[in-house]
Protein backbone atom coordinates (compact mmCIF):
# COMPACT_ATOMS: atom_id res chain seq x y z
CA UNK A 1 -29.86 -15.02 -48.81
CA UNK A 2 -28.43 -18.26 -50.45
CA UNK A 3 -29.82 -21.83 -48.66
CA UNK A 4 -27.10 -23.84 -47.17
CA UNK A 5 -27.32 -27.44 -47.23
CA UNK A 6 -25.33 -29.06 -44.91
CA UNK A 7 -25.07 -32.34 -47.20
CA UNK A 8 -23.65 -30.13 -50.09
CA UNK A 9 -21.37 -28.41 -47.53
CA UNK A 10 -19.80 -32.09 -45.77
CA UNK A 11 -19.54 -34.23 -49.10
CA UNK A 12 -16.52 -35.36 -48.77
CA UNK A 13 -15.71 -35.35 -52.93
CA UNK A 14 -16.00 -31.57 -52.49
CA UNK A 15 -13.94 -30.90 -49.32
CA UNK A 16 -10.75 -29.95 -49.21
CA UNK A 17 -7.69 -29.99 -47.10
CA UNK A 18 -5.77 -27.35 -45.30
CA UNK A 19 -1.90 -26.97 -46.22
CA UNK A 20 0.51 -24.87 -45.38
CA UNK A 21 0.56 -21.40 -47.54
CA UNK A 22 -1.78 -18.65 -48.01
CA UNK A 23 -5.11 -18.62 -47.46
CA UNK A 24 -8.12 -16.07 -46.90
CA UNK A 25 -10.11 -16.98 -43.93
CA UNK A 26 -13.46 -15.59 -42.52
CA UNK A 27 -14.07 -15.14 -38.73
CA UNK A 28 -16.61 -16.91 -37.57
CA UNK A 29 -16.97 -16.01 -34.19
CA UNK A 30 -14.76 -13.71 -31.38
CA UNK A 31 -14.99 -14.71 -28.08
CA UNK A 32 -14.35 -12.57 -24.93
CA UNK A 33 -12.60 -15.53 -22.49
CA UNK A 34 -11.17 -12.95 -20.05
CA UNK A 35 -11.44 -9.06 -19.71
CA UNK A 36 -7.87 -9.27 -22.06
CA UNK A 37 -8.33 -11.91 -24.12
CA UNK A 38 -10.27 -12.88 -26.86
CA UNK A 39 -10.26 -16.11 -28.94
CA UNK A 40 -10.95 -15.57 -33.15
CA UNK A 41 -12.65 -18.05 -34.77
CA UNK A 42 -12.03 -18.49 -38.66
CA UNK A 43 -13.58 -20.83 -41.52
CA UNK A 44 -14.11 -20.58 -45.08
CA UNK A 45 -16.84 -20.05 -47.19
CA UNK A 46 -16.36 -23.64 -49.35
CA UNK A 47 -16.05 -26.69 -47.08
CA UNK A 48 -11.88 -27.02 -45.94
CA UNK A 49 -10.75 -29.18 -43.53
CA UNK A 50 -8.19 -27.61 -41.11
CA UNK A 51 -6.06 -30.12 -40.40
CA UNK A 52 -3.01 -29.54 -38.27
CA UNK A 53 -0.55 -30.63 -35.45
CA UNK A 54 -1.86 -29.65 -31.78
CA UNK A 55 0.57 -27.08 -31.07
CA UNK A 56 1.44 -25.35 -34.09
CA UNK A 57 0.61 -21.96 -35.36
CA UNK A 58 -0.51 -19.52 -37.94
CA UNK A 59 0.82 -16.30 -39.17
CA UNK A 60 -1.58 -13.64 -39.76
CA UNK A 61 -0.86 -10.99 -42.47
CA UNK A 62 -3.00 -7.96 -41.73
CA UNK A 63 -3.01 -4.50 -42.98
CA UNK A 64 -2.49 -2.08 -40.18
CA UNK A 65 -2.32 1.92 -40.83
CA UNK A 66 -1.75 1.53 -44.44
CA UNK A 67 1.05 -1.20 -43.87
CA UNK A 68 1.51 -4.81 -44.17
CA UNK A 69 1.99 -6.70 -40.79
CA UNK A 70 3.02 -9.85 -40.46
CA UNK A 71 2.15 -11.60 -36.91
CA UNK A 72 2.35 -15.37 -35.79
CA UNK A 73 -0.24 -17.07 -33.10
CA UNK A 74 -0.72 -20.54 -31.92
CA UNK A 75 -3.96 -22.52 -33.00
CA UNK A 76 -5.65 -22.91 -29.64
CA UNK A 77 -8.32 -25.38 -30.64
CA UNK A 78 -7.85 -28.74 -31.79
CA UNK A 79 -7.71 -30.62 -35.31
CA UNK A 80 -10.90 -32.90 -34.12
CA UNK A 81 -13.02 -29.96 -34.73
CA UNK A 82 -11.91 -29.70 -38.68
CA UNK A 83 -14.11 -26.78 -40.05
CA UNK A 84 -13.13 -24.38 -38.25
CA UNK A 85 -9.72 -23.18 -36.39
CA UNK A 86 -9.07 -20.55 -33.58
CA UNK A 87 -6.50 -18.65 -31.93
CA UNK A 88 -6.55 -16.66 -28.49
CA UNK A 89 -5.16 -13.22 -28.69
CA UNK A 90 -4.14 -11.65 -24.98
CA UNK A 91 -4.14 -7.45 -25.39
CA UNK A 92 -0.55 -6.23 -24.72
CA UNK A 93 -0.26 -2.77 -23.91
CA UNK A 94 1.20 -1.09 -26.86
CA UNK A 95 0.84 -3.91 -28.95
CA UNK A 96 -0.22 -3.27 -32.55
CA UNK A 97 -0.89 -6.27 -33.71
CA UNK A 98 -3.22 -7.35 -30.25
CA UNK A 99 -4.96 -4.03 -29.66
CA UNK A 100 -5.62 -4.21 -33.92
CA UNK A 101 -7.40 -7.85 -33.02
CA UNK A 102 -9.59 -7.12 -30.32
CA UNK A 103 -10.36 -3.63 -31.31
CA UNK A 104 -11.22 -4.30 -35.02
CA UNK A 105 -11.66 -7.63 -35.70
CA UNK A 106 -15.29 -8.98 -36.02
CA UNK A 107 -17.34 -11.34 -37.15
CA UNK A 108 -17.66 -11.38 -40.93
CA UNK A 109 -14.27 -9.93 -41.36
CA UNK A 110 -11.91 -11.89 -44.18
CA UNK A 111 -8.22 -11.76 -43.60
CA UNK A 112 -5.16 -13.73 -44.88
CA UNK A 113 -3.23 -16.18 -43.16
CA UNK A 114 -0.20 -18.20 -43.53
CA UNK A 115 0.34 -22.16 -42.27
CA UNK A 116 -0.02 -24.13 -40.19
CA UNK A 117 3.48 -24.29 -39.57
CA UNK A 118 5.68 -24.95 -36.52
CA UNK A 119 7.68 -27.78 -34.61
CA UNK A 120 6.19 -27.84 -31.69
CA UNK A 121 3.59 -30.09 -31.18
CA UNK A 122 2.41 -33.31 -29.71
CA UNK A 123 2.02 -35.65 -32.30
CA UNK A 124 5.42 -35.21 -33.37
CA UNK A 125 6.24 -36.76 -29.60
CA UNK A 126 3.88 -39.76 -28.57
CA UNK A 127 3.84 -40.46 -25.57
CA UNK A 128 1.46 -42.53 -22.85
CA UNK A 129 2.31 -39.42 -20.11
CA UNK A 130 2.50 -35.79 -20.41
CA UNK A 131 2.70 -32.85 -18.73
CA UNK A 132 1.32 -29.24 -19.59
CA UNK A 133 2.66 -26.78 -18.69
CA UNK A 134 1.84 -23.06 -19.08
CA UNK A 135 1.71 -19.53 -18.01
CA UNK A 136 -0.40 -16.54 -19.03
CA UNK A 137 -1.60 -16.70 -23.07
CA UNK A 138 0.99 -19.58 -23.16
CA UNK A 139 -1.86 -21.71 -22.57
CA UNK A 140 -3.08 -21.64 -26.02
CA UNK A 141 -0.69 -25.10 -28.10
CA UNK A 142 -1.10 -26.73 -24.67
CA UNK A 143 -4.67 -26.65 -24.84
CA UNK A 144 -4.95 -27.72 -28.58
CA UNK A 145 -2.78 -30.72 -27.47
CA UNK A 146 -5.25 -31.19 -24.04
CA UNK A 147 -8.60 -30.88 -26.60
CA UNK A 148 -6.93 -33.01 -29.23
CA UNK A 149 -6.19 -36.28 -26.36
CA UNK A 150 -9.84 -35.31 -24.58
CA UNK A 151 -11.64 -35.05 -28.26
CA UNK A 152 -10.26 -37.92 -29.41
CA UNK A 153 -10.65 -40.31 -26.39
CA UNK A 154 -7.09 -40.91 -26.03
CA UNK A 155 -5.43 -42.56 -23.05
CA UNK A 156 -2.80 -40.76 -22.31
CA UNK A 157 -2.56 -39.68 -19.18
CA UNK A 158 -2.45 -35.83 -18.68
CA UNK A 159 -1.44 -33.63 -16.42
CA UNK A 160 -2.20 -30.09 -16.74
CA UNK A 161 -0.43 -27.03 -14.98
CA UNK A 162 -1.43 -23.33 -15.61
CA UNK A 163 -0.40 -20.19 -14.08
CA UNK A 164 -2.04 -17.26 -14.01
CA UNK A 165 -1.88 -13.86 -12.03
CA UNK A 166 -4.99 -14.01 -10.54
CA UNK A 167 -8.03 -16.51 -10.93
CA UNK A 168 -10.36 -13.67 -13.18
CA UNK A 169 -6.91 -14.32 -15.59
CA UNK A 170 -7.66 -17.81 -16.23
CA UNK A 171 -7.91 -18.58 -19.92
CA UNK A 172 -10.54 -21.27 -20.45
CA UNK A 173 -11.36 -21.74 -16.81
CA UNK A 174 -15.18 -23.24 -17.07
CA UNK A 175 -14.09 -26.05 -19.86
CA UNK A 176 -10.71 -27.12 -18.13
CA UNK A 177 -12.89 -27.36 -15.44
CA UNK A 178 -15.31 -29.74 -17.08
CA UNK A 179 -12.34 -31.63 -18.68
CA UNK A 180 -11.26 -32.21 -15.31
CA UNK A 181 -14.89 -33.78 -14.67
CA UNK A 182 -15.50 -35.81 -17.65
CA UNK A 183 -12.27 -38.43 -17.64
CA UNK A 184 -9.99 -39.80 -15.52
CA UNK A 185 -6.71 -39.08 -17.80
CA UNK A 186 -7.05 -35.47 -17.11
CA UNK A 187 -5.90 -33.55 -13.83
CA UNK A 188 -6.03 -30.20 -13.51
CA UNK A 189 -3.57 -27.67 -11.34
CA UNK A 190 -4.36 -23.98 -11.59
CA UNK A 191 -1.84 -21.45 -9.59
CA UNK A 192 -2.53 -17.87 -9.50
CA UNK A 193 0.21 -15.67 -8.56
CA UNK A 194 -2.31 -13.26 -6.18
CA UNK A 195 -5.89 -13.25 -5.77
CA UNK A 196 -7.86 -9.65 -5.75
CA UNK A 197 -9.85 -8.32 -3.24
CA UNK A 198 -13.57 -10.62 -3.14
CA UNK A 199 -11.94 -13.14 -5.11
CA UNK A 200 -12.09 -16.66 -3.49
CA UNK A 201 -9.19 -19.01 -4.37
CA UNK A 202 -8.56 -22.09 -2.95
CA UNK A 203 -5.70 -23.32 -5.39
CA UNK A 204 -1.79 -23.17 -5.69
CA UNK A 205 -0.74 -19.30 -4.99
CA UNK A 206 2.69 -17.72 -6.14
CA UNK A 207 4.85 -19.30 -8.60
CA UNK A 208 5.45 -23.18 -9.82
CA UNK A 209 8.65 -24.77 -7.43
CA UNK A 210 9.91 -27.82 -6.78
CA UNK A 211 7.27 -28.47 -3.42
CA UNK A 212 4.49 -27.52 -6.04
CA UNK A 213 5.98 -29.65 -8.79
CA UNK A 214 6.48 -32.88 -6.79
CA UNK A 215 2.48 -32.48 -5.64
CA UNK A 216 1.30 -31.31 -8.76
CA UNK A 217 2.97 -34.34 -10.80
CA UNK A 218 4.96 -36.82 -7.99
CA UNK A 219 6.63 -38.72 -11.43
CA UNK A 220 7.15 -36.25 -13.77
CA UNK A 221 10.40 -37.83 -14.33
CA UNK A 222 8.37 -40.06 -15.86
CA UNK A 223 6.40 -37.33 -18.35
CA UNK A 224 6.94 -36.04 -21.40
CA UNK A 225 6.78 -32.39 -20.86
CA UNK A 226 5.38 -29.58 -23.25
CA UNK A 227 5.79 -26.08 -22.03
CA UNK A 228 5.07 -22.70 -23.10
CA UNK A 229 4.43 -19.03 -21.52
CA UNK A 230 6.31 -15.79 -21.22
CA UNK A 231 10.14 -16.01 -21.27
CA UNK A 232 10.55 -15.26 -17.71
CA UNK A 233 8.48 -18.70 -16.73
CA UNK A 234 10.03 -21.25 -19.47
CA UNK A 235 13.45 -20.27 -17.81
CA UNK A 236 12.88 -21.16 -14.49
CA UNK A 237 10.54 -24.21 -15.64
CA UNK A 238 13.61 -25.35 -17.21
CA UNK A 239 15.89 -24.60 -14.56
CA UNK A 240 13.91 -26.38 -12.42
CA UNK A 241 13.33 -29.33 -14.34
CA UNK A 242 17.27 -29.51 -14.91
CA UNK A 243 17.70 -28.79 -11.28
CA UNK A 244 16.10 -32.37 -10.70
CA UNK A 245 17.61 -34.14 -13.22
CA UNK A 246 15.06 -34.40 -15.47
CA UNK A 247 15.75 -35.81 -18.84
CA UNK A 248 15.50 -32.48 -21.08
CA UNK A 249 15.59 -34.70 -24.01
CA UNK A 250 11.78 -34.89 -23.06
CA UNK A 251 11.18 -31.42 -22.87
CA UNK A 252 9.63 -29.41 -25.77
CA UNK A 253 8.86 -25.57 -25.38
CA UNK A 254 7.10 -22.83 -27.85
CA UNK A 255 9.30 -19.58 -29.25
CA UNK A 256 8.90 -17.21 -31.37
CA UNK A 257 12.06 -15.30 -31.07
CA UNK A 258 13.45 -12.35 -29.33
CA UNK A 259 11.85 -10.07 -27.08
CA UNK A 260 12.19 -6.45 -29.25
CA UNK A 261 15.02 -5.27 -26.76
CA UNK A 262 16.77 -8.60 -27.25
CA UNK A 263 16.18 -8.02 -31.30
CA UNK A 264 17.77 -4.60 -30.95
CA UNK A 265 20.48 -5.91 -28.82
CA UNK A 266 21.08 -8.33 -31.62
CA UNK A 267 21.04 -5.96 -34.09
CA UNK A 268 23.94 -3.69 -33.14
CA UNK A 269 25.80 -6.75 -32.32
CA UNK A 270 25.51 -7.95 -36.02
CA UNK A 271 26.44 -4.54 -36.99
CA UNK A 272 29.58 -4.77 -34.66
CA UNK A 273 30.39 -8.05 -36.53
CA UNK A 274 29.83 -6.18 -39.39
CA UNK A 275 32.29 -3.60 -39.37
CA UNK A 276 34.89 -5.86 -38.40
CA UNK A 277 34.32 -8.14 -41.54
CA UNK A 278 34.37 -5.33 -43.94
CA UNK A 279 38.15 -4.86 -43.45
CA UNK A 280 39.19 -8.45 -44.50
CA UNK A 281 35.33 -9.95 -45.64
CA UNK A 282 34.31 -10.35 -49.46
CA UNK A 283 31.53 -7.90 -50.83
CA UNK A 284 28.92 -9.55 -52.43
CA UNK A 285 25.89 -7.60 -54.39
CA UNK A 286 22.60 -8.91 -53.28
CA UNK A 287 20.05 -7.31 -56.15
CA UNK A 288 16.07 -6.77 -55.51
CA UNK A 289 14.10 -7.42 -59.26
CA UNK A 290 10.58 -5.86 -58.28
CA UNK A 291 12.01 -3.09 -56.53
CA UNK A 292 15.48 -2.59 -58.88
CA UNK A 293 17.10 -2.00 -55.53
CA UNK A 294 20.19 -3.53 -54.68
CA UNK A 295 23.13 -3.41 -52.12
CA UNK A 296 26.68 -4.30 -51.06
CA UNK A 297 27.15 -6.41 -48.34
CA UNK A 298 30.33 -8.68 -46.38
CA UNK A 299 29.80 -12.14 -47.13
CA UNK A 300 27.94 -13.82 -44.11
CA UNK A 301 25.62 -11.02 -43.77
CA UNK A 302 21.77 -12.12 -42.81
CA UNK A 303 19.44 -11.56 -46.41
CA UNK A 304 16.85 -9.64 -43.91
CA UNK A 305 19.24 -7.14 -43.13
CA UNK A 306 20.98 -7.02 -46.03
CA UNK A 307 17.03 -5.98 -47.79
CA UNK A 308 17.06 -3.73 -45.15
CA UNK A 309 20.27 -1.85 -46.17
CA UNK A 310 18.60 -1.63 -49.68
CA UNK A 311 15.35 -0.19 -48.39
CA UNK A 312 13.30 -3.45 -49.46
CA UNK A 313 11.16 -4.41 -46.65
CA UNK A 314 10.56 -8.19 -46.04
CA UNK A 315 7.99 -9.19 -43.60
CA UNK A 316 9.45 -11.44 -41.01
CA UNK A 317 6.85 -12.65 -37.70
CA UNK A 318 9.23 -15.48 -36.10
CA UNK A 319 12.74 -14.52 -37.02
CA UNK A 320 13.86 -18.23 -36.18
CA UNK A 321 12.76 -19.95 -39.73
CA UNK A 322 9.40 -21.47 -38.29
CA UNK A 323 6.72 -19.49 -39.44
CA UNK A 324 7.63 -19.30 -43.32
CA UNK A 325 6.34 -15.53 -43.03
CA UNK A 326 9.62 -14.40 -45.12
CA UNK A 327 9.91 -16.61 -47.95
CA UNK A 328 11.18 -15.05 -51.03
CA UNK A 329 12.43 -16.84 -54.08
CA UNK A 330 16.48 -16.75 -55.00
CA UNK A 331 16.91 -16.38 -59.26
CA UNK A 332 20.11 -16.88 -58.49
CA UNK A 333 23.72 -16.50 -55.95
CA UNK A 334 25.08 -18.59 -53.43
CA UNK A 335 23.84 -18.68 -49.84
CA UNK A 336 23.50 -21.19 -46.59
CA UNK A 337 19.39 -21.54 -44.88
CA UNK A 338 19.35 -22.56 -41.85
CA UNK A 339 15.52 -22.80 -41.03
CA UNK A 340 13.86 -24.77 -38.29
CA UNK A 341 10.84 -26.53 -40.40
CA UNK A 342 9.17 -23.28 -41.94
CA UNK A 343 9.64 -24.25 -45.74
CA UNK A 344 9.24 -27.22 -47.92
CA UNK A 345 12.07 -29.46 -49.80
CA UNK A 346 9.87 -28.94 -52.72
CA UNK A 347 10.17 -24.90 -52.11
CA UNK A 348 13.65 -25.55 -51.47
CA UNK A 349 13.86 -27.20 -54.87
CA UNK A 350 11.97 -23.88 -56.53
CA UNK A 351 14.89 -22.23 -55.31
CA UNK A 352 12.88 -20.20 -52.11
CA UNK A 353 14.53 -19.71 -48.77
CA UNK A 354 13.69 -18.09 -45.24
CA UNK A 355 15.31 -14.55 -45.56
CA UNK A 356 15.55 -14.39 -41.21
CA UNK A 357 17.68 -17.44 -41.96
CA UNK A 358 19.75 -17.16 -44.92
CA UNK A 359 23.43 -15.99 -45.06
CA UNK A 360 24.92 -14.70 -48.08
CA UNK A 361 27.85 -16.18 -49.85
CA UNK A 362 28.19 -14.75 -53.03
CA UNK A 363 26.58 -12.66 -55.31
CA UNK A 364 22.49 -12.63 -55.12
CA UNK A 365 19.12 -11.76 -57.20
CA UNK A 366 16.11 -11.68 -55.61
CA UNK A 367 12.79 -12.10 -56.95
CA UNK A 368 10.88 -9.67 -54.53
């Protein structure tokens, strides 16, 4: 066994920085928070700082059954602890990606990931008041923004408002719970849809409304508001908040796409549009170099599906030009990106794009 000296590890002439790209990472640690979720813990073996926005993400590129998965989870801890990051992983029946995590994953275990990446986050927004909001394993970029204002002795005056379906589902119960203890900038709502037979819960019970809203945070007119959760809760947490005339220039959500049935649902519709174009719509070749695959497609048509059609699989996690997961390099062709802060200007410059994100308009080669 090597010694480790701590001096060696922290100088800062040898540390390095974290940027967004590729990078192996060890776990550390896994962390059973409830009886479905876990949190993952990853550093590296030379000292790196992981520095980040509170409320961005990662994109994990595992190799699952002999194929390479591509899968994109928030950081749920915060940039003032800089060795080390985590995220929280909630087990969704039938998930690969989730059951993969908890069942496999271990301490020791080296893995790639790609990031940080991602728009959403709290530094991005100052403000002196905010409120959380969050439901389920939507807690997770909440609680990196929560841990970031608590670490780093901010004022800002939080207010922080988690659902869950029953108390035993509460992520990170015992330390909101000592948050709520340790400052005066932090208050703490928990509602829980039900409660189980021998549970005791003296909380909010059912779902967030405007009764619960107004007692929960009486100005949140007044609050910036950062919300994230299942689909099902951000729309009616934004109906509601419209519903009162909140400002929702002031409201900032996580997503990471369509739900698969929404995906599908997208997908015949593109091939509807499809069909249509190819009576009147210019063909353009879009050619693959490393595979020496390429296809004809109507001008317009998405690069993912159009590598698709030529039986060149590119991995894709967000599918809404945040996560960077698809980047491939164009040698040459025309084309329009529309990406929502998953690549660089200087990638950009190298001639890479966002393949969920890029049209075609004109003949294409492909370095991938």
């Amino acid at each position: 066994m090597t010694d480790f000296n701590t001096a060696d590890f922290l100088n800062p002439v040898a540390t390095q920085t974290w940027s967004n790209g590729r990078h192996l990472v060890r776990c550390s640690k896994v962390i059973h928070e409830t009886h479905d979720v876990c949190t993952f813990t990853f550093s590296m073996g030379q000292p790196v700082l992981f520095f980040f926005k509170p409320g961005q993400f990662v994109t994990l590129e595992l190799e699952i059954d002999g194929e390479r998965v591509m899968r994109s989870y928030t950081i749920s801890s915060s940039p003032s602890i800089p060795y080390s990051f985590s995220i929280t992983v909630k087990r969704v029946p039938g998930g690969v990606v989730s059951n993969w995590l908890h069942d496999n994953l271990k301490s020791g275990d080296q893995i790639a990931v790609h990031g940080p990446a991602g728009q959403f986050n709290c530094l991005d927004f100052p403000t002196d008041k905010a409120l959380l909001l969050s439901g389920g394993v939507g807690i997770t970029p909440v609680m990196s923004m929560a841990r970031w204002w608590f670490d780093t002795d901010s004022e800002v005056d939080m207010v922080f408002a988690h659902s869950a379906r029953s108390p035993a589902d509460i992520i990170y119960a015992r330390e909101l719970d000592y948050m709520s203890t340790r400052v005066e900038n932090f208050k703490l709502h928990l509602i829980c849809e039900k409660s189980e037979i021998g549970q005791a819960w003296a909380g909010y019970r059912g779902y967030i409304n405007e009764n619960m809203l107004k007692l929960i945070a009486p100005d949140f007119l007044e609050r910036e508001v950062f919300c994230c959760g299942p689909d099902p809760y951000m729309k009616a947490v934004r109906k509601l908040l419209e519903s009162l005339g909140y400002d929702m220039s002031r409201y900032h959500e996580e997503s990471f796409g369509a739900t698969p049935v929404e995906d599908a649902k997208d997908a015949e519709q593109h091939a509807d549009e499809a069909d249509q174009q190819e009576v009147t719509g210019e063909m353009y070749q879009v050619s693959f170099t490393d595979s020496g695959n390429s296809v004809s497609v109507v001008a317009g048509t998405n690069l993912n599906e159009a590598a698709s059609e030529a039986g060149v699989n590119i991995s894709k996690a967000c599918g809404m030009g945040i996560c960077g997961a698809c980047r491939v390099q164009v040698t040459s062709g025309e084309y329009e990106m529309a990406h929502n802060g998953g690549i660089t200007e200087e990638e950009e410059a190298q001639g890479y794009v966002l393949s969920c994100c890029t049209s075609i308009q004109g003949d294409m080669t492909i370095d991938y």
